[in-house]
C-alpha atoms as a PDB file:
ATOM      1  CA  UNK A   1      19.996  -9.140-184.424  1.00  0.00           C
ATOM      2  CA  UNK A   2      16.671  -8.582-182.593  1.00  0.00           C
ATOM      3  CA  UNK A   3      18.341  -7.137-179.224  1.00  0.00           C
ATOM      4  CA  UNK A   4      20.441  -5.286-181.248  1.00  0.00           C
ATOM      5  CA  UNK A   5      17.565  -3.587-183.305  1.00  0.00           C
ATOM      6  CA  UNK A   6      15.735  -3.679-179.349  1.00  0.00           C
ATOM      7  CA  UNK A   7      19.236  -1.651-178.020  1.00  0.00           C
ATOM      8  CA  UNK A   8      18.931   0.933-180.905  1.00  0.00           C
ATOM      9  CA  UNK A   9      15.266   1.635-180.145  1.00  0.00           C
ATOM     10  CA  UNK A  10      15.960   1.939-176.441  1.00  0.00           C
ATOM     11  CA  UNK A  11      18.958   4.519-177.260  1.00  0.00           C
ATOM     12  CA  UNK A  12      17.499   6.341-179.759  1.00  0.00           C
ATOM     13  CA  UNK A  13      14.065   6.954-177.514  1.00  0.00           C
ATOM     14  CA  UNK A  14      16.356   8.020-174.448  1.00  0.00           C
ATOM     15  CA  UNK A  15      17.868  10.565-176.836  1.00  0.00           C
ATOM     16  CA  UNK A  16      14.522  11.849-177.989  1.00  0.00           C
ATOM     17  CA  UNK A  17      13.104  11.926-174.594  1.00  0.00           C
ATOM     18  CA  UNK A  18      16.402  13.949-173.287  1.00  0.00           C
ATOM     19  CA  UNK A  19      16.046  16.432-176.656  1.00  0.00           C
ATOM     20  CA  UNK A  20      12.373  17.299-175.800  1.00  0.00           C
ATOM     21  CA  UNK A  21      12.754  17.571-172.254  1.00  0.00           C
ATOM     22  CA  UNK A  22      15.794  19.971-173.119  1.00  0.00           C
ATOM     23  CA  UNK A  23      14.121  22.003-175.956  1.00  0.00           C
ATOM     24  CA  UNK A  24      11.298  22.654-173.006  1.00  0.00           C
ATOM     25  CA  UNK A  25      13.518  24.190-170.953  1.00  0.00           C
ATOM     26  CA  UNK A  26      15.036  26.296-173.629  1.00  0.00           C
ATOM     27  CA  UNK A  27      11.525  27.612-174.964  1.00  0.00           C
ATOM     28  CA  UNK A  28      10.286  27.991-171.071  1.00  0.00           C
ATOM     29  CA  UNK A  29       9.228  31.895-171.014  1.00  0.00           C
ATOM     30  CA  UNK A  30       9.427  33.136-167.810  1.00  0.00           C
ATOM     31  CA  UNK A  31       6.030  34.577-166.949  1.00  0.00           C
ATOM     32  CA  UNK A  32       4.158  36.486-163.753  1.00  0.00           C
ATOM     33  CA  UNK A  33       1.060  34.622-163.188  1.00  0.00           C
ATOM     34  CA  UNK A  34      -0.116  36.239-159.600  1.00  0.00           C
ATOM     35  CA  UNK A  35       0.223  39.483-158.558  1.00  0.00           C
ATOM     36  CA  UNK A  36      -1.848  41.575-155.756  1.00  0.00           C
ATOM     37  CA  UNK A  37      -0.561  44.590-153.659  1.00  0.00           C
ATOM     38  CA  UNK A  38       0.876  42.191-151.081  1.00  0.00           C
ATOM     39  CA  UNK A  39       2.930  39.416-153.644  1.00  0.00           C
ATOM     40  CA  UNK A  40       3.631  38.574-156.975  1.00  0.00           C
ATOM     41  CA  UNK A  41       4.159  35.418-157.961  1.00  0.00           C
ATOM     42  CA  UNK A  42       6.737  34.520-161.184  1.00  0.00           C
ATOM     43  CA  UNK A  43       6.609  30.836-162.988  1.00  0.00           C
ATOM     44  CA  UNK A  44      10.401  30.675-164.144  1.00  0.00           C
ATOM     45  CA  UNK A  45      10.223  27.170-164.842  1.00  0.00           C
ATOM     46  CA  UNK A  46       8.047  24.347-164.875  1.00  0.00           C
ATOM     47  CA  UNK A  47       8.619  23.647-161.387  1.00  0.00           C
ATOM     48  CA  UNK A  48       9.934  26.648-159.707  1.00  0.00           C
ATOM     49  CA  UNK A  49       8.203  30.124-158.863  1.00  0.00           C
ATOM     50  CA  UNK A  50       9.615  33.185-157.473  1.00  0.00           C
ATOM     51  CA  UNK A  51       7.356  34.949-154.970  1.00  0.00           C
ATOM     52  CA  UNK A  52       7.975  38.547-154.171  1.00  0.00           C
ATOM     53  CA  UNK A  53       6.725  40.442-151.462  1.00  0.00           C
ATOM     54  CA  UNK A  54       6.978  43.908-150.330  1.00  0.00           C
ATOM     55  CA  UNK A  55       9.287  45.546-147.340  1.00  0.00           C
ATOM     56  CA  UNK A  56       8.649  49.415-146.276  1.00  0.00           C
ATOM     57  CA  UNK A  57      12.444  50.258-145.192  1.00  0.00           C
ATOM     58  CA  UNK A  58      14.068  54.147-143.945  1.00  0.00           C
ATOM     59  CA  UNK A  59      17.094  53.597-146.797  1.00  0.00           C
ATOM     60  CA  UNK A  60      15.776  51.431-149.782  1.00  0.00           C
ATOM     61  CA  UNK A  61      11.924  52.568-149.910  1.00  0.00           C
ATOM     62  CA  UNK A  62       9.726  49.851-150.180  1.00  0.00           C
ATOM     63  CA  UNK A  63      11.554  46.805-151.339  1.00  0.00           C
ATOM     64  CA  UNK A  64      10.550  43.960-153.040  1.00  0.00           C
ATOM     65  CA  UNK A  65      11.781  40.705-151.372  1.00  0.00           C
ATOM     66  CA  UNK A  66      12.061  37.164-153.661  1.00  0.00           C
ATOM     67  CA  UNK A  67      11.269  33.646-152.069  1.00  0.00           C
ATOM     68  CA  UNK A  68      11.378  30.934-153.878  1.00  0.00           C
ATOM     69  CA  UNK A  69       8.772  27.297-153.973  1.00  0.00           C
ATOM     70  CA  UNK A  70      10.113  24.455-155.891  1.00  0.00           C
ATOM     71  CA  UNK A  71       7.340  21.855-156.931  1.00  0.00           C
ATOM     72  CA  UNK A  72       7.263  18.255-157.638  1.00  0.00           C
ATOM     73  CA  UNK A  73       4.384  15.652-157.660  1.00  0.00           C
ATOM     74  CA  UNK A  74       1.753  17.815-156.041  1.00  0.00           C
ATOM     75  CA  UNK A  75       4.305  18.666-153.114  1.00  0.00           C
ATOM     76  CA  UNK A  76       6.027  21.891-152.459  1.00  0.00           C
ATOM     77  CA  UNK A  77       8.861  23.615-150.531  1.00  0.00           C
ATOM     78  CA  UNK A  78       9.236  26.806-149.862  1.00  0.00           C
ATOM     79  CA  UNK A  79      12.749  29.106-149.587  1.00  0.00           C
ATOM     80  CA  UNK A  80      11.951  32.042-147.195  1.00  0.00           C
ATOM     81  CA  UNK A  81       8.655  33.255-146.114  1.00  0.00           C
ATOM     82  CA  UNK A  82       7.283  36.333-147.036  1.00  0.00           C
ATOM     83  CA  UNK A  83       7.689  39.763-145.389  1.00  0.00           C
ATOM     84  CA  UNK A  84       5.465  39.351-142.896  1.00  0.00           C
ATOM     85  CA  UNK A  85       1.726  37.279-142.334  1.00  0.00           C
ATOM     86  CA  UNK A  86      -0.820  38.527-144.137  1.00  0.00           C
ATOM     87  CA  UNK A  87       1.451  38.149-147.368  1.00  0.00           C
ATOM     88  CA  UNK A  88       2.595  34.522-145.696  1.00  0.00           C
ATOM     89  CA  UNK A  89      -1.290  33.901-145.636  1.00  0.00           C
ATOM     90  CA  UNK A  90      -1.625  34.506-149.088  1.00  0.00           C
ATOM     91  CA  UNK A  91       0.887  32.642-150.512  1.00  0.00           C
ATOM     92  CA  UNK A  92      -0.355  29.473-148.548  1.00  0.00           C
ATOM     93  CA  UNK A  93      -3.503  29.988-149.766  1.00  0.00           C
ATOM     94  CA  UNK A  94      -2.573  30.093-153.441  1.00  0.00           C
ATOM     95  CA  UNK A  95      -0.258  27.512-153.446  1.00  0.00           C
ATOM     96  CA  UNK A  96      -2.815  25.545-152.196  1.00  0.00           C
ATOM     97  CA  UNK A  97      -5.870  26.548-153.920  1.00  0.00           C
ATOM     98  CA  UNK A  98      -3.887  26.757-157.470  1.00  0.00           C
ATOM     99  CA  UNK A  99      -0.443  24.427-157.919  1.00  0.00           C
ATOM    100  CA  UNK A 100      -2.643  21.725-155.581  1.00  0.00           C
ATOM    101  CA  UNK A 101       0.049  20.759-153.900  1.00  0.00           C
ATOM    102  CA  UNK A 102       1.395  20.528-149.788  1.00  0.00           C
ATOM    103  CA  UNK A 103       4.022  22.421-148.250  1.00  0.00           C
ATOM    104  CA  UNK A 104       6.006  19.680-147.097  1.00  0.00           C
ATOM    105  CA  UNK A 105       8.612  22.622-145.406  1.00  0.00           C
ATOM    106  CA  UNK A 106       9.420  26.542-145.279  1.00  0.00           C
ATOM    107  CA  UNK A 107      13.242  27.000-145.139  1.00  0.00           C
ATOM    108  CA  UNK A 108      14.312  30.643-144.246  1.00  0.00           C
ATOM    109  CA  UNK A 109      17.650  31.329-145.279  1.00  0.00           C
ATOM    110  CA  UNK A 110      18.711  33.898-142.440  1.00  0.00           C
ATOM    111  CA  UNK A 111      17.282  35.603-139.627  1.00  0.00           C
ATOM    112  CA  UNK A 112      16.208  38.659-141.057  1.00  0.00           C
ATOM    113  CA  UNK A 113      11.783  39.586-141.541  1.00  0.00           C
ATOM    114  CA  UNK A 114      12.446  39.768-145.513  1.00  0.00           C
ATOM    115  CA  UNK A 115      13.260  35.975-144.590  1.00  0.00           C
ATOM    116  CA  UNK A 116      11.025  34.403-141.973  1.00  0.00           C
ATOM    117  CA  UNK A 117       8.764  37.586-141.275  1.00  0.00           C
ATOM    118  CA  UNK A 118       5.601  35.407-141.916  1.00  0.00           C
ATOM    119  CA  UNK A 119       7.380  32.522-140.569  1.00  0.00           C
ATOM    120  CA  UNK A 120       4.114  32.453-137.637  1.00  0.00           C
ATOM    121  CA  UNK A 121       1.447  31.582-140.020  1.00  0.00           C
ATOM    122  CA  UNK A 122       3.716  28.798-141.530  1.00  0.00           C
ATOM    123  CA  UNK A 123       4.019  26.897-138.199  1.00  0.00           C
ATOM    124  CA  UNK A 124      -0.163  27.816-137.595  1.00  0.00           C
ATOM    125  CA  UNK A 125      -1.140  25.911-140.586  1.00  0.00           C
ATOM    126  CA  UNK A 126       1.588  22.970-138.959  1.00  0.00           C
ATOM    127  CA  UNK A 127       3.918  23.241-141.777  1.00  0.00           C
ATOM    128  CA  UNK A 128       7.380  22.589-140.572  1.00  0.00           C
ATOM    129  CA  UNK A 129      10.360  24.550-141.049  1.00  0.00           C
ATOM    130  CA  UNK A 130      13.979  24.331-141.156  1.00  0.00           C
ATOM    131  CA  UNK A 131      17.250  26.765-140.415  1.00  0.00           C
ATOM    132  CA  UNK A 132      20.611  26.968-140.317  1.00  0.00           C
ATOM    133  CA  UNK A 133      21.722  26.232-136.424  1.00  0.00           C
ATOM    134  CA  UNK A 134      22.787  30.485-136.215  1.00  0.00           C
ATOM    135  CA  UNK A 135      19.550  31.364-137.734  1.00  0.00           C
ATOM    136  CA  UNK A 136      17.413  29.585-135.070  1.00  0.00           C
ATOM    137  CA  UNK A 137      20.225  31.190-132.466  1.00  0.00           C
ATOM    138  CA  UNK A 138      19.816  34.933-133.872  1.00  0.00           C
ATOM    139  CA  UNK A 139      16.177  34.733-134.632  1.00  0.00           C
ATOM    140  CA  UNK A 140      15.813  33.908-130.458  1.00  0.00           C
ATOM    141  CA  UNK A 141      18.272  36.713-129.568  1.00  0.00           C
ATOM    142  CA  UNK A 142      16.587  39.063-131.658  1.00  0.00           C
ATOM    143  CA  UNK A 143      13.290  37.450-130.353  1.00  0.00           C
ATOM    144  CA  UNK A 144      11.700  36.967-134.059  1.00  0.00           C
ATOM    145  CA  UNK A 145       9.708  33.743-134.341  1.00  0.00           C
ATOM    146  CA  UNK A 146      11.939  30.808-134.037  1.00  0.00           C
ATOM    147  CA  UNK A 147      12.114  27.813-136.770  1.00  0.00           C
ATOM    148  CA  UNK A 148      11.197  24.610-135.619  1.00  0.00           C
ATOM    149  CA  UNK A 149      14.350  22.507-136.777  1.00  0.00           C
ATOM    150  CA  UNK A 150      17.667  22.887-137.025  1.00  0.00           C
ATOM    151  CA  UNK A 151      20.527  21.830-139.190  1.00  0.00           C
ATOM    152  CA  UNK A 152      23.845  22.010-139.230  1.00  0.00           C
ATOM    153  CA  UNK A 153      25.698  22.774-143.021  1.00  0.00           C
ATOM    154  CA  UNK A 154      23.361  21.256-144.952  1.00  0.00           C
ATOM    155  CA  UNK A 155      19.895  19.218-145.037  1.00  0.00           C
ATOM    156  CA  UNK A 156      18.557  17.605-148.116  1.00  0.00           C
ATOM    157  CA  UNK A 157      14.851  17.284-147.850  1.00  0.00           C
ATOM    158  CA  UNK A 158      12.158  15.331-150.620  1.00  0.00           C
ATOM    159  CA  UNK A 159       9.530  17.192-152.375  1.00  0.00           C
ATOM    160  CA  UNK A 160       7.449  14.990-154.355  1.00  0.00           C
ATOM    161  CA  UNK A 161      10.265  12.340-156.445  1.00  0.00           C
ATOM    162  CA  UNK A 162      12.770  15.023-156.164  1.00  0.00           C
ATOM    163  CA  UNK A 163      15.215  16.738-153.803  1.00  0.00           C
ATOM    164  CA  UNK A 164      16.377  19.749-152.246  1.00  0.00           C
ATOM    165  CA  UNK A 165      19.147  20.974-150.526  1.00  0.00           C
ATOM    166  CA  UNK A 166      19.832  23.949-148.059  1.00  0.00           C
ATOM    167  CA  UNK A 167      23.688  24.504-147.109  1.00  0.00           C
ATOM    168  CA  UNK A 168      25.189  27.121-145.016  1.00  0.00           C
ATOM    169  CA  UNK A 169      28.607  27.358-147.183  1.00  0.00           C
ATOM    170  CA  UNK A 170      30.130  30.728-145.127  1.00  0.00           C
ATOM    171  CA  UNK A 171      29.659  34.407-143.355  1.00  0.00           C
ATOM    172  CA  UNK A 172      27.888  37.427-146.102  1.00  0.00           C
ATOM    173  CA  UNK A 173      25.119  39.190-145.581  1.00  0.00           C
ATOM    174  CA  UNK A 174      25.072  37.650-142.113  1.00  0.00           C
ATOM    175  CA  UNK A 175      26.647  35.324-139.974  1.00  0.00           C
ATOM    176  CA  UNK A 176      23.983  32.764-141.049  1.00  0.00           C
ATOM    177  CA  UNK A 177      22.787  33.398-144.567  1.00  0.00           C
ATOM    178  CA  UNK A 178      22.028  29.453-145.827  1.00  0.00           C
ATOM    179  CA  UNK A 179      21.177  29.278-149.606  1.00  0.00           C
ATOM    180  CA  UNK A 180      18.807  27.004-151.418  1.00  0.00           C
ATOM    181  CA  UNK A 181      19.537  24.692-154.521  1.00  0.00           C
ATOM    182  CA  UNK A 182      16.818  22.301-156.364  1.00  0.00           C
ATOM    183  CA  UNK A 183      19.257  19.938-158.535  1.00  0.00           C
ATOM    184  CA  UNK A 184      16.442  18.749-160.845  1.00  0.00           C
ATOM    185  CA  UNK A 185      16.259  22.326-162.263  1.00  0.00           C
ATOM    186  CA  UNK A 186      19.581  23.481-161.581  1.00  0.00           C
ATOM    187  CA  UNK A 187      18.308  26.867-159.418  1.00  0.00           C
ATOM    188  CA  UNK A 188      20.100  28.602-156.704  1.00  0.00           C
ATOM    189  CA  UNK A 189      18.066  30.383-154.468  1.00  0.00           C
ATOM    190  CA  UNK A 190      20.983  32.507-152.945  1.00  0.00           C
ATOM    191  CA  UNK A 191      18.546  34.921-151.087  1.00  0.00           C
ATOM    192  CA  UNK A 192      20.404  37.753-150.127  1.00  0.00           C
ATOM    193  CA  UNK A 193      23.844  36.502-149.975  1.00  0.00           C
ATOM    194  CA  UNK A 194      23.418  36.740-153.436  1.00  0.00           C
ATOM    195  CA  UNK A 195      22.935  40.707-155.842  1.00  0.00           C
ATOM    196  CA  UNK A 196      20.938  40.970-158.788  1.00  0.00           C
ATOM    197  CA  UNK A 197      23.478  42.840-161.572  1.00  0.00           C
ATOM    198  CA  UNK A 198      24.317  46.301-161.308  1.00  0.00           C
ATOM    199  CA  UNK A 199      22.952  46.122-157.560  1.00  0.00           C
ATOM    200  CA  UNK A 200      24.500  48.089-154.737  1.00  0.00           C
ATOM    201  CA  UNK A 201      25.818  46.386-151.687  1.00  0.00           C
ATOM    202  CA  UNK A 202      22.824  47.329-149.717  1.00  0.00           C
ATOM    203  CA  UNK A 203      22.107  46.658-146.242  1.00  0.00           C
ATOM    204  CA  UNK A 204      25.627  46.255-144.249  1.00  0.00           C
ATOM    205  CA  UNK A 205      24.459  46.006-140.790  1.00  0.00           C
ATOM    206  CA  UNK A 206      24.680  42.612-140.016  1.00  0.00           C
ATOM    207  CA  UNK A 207      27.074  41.383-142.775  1.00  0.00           C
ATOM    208  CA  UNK A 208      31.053  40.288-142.913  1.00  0.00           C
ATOM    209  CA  UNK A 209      31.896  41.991-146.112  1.00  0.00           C
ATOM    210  CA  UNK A 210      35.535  40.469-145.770  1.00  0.00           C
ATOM    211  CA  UNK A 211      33.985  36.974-145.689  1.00  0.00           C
ATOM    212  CA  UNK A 212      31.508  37.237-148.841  1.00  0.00           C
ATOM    213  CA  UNK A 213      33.231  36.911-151.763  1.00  0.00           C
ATOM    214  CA  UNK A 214      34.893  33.661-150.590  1.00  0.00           C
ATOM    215  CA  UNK A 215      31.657  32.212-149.298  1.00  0.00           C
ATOM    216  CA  UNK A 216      30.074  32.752-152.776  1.00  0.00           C
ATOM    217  CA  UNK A 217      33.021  31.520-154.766  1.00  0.00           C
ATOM    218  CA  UNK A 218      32.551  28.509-152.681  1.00  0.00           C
ATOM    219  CA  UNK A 219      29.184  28.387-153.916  1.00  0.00           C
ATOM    220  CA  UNK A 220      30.437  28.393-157.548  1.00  0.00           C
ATOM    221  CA  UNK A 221      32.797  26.086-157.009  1.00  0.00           C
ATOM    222  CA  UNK A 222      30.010  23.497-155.773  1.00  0.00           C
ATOM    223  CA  UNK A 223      27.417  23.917-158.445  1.00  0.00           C
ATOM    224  CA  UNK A 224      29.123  24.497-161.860  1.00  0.00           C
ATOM    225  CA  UNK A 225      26.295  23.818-163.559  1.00  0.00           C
ATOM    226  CA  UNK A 226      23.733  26.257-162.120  1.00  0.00           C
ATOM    227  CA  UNK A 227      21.650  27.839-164.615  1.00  0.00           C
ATOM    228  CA  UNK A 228      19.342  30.022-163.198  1.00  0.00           C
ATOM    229  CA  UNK A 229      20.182  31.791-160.134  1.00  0.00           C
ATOM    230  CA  UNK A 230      17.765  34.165-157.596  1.00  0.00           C
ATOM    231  CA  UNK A 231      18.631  36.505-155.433  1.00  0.00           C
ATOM    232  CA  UNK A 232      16.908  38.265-152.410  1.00  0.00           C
ATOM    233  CA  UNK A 233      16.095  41.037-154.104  1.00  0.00           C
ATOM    234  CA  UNK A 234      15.505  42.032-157.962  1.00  0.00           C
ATOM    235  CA  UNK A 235      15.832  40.080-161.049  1.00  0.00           C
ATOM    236  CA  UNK A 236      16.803  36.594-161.348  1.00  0.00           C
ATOM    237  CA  UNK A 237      19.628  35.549-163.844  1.00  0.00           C
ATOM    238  CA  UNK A 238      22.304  33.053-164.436  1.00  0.00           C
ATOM    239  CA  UNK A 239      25.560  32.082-162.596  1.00  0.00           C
ATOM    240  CA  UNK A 240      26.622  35.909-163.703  1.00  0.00           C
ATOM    241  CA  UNK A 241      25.035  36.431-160.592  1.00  0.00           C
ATOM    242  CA  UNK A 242      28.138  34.754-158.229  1.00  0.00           C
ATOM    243  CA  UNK A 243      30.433  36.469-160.397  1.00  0.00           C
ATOM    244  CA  UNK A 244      28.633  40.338-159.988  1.00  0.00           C
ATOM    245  CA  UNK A 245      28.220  39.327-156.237  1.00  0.00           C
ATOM    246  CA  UNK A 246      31.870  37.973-156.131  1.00  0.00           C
ATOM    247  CA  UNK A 247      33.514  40.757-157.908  1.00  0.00           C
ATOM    248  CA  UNK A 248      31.376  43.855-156.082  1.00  0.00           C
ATOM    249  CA  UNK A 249      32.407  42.445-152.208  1.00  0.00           C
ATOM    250  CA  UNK A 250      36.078  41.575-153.587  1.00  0.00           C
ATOM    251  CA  UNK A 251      38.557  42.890-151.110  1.00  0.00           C
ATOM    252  CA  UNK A 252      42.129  44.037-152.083  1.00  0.00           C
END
């Protein structure tokens, strides 16, 4: 009778550990808590900030450009760099100074600047970083600065007690464009393989618009139960995010 009335305590703490942690996710208000000229940076959930810096570009004006830094037990990763180094050196800085935590990597997801154009100050302050095997290939061709380490497909890499995992899962925006996903929080950082709603297709010079809907339906097809989703540029949402970037690239 005792383990029984022991197996009933266990099961009903488990459930009200499980209801609390959900309910905190559900009440989590999405909130900007740094923003200077250079970079804005957006809490969207308890561990897991958007940072945004700026682009000056001929067609689109100046365009704001999303990264993303997952956290866990005082260590950090971060998904793209900003646009270029003195934004890079500012986002170092206050992910140091404020969320007290290390940069155990920078992951760019392709080989464009709104990717790894701060890349430089990443490797000066001896923080590794990791690409896609065509993103280290096209960043020398194009002679941008080169990540340090290469994978091929995917890479799952520890922050703090948690994971991550970057995975090249087809052709888009580019030939390369990897995407990001931190399976404690369910978040897809699909960087700009992936279009906030109502966007247009943007910038076509580099990508294989035959390829793109595929590579994201892949994407669906992998995590089913993504719930937040952010793209390179504009406003982060939910997995209506594949289906608006499936649907707008959808050839007949």
């Amino acid at each position: 009778m005792i383990v029984f009335i022991k197996n009933i305590f266990i099961i009903l703490f488990s459930l009200s550990i499980m209801s609390c942690s959900t309910q905190r996710k559900e009440n989590f208000k999405a909130k900007e808590i740094y923003k200077s000229e250079t970079l804005i940076i957006t809490q969207i959930s308890e561990n897991s900030y958007i940072h945004t810096s700026f682009k000056q570009t001929n067609d689109f004006g100046n365009v704001p450009c999303n990264g993303l830094i997952v956290k866990n037990n005082h260590e950090t990763i971060v998904f793209d760099t900003p646009t270029n180094n003195k934004s890079s050196e500012e986002l170092i800085h206050w992910i140091t100074e404020n969320l007290h935590s290390k940069i155990n990597a920078v992951i760019p997801t392709h080989f464009h600047d709104d990717s790894l154009g701060g890349l430089q100050v990443f490797h000066n302050k001896k923080i590794p970083s990791y690409a896609y095997s065509a993103t280290i290939s096209l960043a020398k061709e194009n002679n941008f600065v080169v990540p340090e380490n290469s994978f091929n497909d995917s890479i799952v890499l520890k922050v703090g007690n948690e994971k991550i995992i970057a995975r090249f899962f087809g052709e888009g925006h580019t030939k390369d464009n990897s995407i990001g996903y931190f399976p404690s929080e369910n978040i897809l950082f699909g960087g700009c393989l992936l279009k906030e709603l109502e966007a247009t297709k943007g910038y076509l010079g580099d990508a294989n618009v035959s390829a793109w809907s595929a590579t994201v339906e892949k994407i669906r097809k992998e995590y089913p139960h993504v719930e937040t989703v952010v793209p390179g540029h504009g406003e982060y949402g939910n997995k209506g995010l594949l289906d608006y970037t499936i649907e707008l690239f959808k050839t007949q």
